[in-house]
PDB file of N, CA and C in Angstrom:
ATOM      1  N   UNK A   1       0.850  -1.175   0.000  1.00  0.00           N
ATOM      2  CA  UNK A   1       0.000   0.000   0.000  1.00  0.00           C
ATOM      3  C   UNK A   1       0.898   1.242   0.000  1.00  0.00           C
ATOM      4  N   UNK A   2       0.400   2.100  -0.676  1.00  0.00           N
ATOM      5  CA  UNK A   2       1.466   3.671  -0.849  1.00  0.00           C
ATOM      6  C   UNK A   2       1.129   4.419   0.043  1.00  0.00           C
ATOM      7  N   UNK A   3       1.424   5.570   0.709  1.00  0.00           N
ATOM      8  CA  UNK A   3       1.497   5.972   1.291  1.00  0.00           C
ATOM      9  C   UNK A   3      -0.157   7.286   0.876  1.00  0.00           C
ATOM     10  N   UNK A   4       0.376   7.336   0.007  1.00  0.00           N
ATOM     11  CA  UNK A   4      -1.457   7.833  -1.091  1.00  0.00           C
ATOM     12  C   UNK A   4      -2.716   7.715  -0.720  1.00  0.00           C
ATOM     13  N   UNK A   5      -2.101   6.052  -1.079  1.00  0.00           N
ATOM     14  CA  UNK A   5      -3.416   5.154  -0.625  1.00  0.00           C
ATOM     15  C   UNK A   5      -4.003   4.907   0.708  1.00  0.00           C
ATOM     16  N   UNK A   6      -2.823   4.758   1.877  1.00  0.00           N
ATOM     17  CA  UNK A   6      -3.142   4.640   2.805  1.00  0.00           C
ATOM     18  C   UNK A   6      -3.510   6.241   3.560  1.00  0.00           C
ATOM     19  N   UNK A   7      -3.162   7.511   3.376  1.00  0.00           N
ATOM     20  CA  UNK A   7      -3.643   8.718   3.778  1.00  0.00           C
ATOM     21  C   UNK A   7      -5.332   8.488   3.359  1.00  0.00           C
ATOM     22  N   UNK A   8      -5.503   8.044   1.603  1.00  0.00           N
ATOM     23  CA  UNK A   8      -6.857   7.898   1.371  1.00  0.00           C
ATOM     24  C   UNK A   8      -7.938   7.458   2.594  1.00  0.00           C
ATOM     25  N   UNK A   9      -7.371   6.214   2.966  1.00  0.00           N
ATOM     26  CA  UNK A   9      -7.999   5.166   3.458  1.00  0.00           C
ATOM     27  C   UNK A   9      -8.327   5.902   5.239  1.00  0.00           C
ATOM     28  N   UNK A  10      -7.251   6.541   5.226  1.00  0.00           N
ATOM     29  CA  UNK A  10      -7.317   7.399   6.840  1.00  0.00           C
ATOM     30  C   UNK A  10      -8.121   7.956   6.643  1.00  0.00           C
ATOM     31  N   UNK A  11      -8.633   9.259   5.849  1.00  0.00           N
ATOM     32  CA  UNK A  11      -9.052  10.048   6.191  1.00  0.00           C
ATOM     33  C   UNK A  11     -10.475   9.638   5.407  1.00  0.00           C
ATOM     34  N   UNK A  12     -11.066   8.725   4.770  1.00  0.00           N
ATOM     35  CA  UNK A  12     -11.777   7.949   4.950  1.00  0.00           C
ATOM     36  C   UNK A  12     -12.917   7.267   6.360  1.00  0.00           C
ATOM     37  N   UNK A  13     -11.777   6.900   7.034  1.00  0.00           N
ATOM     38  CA  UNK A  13     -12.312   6.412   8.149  1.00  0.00           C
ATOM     39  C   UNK A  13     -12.750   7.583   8.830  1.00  0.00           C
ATOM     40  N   UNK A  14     -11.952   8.860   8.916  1.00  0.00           N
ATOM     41  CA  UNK A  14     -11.962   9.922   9.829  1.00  0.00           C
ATOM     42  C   UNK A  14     -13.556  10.720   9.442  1.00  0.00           C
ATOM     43  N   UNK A  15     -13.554  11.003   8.191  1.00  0.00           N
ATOM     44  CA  UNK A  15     -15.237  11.354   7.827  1.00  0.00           C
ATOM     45  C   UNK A  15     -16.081  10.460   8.614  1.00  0.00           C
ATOM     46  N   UNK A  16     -16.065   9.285   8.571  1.00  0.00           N
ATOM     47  CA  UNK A  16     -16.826   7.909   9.303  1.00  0.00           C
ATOM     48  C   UNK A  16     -16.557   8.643  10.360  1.00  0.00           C
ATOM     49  N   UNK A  17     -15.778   8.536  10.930  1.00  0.00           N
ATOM     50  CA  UNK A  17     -15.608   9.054  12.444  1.00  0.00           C
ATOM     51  C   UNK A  17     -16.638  10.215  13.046  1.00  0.00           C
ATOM     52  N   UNK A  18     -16.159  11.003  12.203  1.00  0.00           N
ATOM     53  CA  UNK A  18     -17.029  12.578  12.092  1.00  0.00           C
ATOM     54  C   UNK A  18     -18.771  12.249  11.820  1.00  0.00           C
ATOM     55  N   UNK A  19     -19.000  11.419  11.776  1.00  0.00           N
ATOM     56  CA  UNK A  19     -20.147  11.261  10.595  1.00  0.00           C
ATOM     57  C   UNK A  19     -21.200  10.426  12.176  1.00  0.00           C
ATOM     58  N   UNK A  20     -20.340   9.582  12.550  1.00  0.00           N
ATOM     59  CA  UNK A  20     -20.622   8.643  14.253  1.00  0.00           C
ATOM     60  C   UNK A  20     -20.719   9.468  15.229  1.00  0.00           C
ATOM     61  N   UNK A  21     -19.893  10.930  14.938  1.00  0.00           N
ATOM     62  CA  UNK A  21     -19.949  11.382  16.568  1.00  0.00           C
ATOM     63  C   UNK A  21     -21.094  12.643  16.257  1.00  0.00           C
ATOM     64  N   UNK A  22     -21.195  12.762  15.250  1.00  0.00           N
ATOM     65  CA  UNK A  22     -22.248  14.046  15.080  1.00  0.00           C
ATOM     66  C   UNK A  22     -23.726  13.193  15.092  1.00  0.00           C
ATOM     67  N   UNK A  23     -23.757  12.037  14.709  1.00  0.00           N
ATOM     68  CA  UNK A  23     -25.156  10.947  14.797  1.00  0.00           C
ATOM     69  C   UNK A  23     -25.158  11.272  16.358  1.00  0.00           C
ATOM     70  N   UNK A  24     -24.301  10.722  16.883  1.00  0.00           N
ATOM     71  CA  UNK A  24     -24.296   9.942  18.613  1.00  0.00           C
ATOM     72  C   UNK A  24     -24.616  11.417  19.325  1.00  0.00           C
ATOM     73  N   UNK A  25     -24.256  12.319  19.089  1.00  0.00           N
ATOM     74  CA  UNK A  25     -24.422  14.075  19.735  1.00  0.00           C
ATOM     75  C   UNK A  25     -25.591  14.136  19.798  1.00  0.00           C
ATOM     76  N   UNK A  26     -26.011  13.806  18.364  1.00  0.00           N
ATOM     77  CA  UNK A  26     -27.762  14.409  18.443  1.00  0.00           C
ATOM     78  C   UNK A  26     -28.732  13.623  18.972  1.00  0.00           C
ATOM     79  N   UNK A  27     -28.491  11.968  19.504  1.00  0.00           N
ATOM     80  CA  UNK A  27     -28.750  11.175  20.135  1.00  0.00           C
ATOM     81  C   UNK A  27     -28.757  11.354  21.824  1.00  0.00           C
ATOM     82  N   UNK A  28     -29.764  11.420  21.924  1.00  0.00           N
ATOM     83  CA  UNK A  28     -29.656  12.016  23.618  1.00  0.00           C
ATOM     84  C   UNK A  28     -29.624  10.980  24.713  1.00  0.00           C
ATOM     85  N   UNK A  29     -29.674   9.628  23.707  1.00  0.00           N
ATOM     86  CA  UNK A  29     -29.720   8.645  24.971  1.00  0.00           C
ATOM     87  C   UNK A  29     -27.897   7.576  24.933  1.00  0.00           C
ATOM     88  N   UNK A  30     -27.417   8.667  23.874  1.00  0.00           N
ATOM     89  CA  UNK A  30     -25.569   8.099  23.419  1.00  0.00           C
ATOM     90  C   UNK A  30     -24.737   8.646  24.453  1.00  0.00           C
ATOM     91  N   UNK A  31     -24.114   7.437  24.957  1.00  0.00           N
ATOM     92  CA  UNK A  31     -23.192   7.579  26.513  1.00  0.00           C
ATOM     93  C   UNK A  31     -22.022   8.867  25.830  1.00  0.00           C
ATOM     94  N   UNK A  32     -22.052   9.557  26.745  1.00  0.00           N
ATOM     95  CA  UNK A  32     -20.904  10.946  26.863  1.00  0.00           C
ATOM     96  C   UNK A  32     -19.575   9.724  26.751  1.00  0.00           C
ATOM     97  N   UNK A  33     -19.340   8.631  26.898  1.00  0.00           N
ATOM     98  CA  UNK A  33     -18.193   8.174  27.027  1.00  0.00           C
ATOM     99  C   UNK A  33     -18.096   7.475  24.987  1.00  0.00           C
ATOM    100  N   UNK A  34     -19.147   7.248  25.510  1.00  0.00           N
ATOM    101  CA  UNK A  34     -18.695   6.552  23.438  1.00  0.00           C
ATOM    102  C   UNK A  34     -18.562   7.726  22.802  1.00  0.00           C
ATOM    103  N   UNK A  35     -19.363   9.148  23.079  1.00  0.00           N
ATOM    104  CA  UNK A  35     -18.543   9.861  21.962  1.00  0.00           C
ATOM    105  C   UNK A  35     -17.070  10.308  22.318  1.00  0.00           C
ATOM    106  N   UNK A  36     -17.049  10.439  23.754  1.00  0.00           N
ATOM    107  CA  UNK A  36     -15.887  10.700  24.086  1.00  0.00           C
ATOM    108  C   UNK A  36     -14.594   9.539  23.521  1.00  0.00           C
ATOM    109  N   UNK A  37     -14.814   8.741  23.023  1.00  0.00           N
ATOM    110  CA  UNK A  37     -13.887   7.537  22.656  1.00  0.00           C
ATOM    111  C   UNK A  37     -13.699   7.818  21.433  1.00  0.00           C
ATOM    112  N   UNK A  38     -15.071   8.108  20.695  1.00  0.00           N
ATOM    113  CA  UNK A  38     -15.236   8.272  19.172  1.00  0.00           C
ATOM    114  C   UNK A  38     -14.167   9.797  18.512  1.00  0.00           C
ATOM    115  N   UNK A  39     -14.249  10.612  19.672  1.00  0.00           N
ATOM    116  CA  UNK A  39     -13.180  12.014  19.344  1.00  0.00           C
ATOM    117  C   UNK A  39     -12.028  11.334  19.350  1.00  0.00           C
ATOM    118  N   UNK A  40     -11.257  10.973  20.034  1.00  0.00           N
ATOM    119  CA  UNK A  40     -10.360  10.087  20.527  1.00  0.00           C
ATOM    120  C   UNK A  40      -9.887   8.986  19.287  1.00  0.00           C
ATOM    121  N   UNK A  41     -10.524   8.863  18.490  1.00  0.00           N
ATOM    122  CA  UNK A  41     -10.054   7.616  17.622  1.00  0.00           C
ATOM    123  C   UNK A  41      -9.952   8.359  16.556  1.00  0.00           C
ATOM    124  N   UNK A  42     -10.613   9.499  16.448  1.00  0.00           N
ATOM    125  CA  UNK A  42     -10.959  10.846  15.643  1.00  0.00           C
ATOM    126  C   UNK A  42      -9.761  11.632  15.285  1.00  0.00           C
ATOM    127  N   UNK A  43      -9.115  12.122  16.629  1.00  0.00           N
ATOM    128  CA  UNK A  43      -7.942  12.623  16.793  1.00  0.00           C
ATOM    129  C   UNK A  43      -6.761  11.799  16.894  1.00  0.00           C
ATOM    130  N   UNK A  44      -7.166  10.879  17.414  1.00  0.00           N
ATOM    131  CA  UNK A  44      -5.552  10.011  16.689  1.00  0.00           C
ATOM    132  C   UNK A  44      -5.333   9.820  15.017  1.00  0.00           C
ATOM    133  N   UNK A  45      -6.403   9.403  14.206  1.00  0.00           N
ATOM    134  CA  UNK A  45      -6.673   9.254  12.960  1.00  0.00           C
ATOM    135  C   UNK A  45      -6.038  10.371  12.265  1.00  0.00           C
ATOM    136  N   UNK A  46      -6.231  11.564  12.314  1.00  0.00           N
ATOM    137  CA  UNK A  46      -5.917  13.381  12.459  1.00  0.00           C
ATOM    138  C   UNK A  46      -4.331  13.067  12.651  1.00  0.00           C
ATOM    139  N   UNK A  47      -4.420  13.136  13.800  1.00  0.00           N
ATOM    140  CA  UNK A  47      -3.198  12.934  13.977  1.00  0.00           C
ATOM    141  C   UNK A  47      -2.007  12.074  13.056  1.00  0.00           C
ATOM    142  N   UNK A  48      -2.236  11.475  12.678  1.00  0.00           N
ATOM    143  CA  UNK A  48      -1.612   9.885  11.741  1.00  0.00           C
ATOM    144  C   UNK A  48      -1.560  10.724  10.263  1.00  0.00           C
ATOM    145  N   UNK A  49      -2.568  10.780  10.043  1.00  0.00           N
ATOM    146  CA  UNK A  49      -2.786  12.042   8.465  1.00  0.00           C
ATOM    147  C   UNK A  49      -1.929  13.201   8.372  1.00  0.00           C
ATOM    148  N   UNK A  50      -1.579  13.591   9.424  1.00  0.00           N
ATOM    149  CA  UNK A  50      -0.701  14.799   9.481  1.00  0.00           C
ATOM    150  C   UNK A  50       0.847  14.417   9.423  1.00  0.00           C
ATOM    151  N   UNK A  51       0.803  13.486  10.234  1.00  0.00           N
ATOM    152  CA  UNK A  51       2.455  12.888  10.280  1.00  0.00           C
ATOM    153  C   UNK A  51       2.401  12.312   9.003  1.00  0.00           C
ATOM    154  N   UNK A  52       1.831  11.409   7.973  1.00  0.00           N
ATOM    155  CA  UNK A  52       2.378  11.042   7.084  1.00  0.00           C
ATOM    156  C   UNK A  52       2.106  12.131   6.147  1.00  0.00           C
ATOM    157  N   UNK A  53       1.466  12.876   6.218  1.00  0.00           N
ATOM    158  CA  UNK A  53       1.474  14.153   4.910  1.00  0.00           C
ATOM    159  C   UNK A  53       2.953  14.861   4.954  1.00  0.00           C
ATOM    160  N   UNK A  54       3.398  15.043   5.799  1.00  0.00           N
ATOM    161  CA  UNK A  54       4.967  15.904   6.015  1.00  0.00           C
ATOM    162  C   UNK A  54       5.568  15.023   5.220  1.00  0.00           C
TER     163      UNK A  54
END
């Protein structure tokens, strides 16, 4: 896998990510801890995208 491909595939997931925690927000009966996990997998993901873009 290239490095291309795999940024693709990150920031991929990271929309998904974005896409779970804005569902689970507007969900009033979604534990403060799953979205709190869901930022968290969010920002590491972010994180990972940035280091391999340099």
């Amino acid at each position: 896998m290239t490095i291309a491909s795999h940024l693709v595939e990150l920031r991929r997931k990271h929309d998904n990510l974005s896409e779970m925690v804005e569902q689970a927000q507007r969900n009033p009966s979604t534990d403060a801890l799953k979205i709190a996990e869901l930022k968290k997998q969010k920002l590491r993901l972010k994180e990972e995208i940035t280091r391999l873009s340099h």
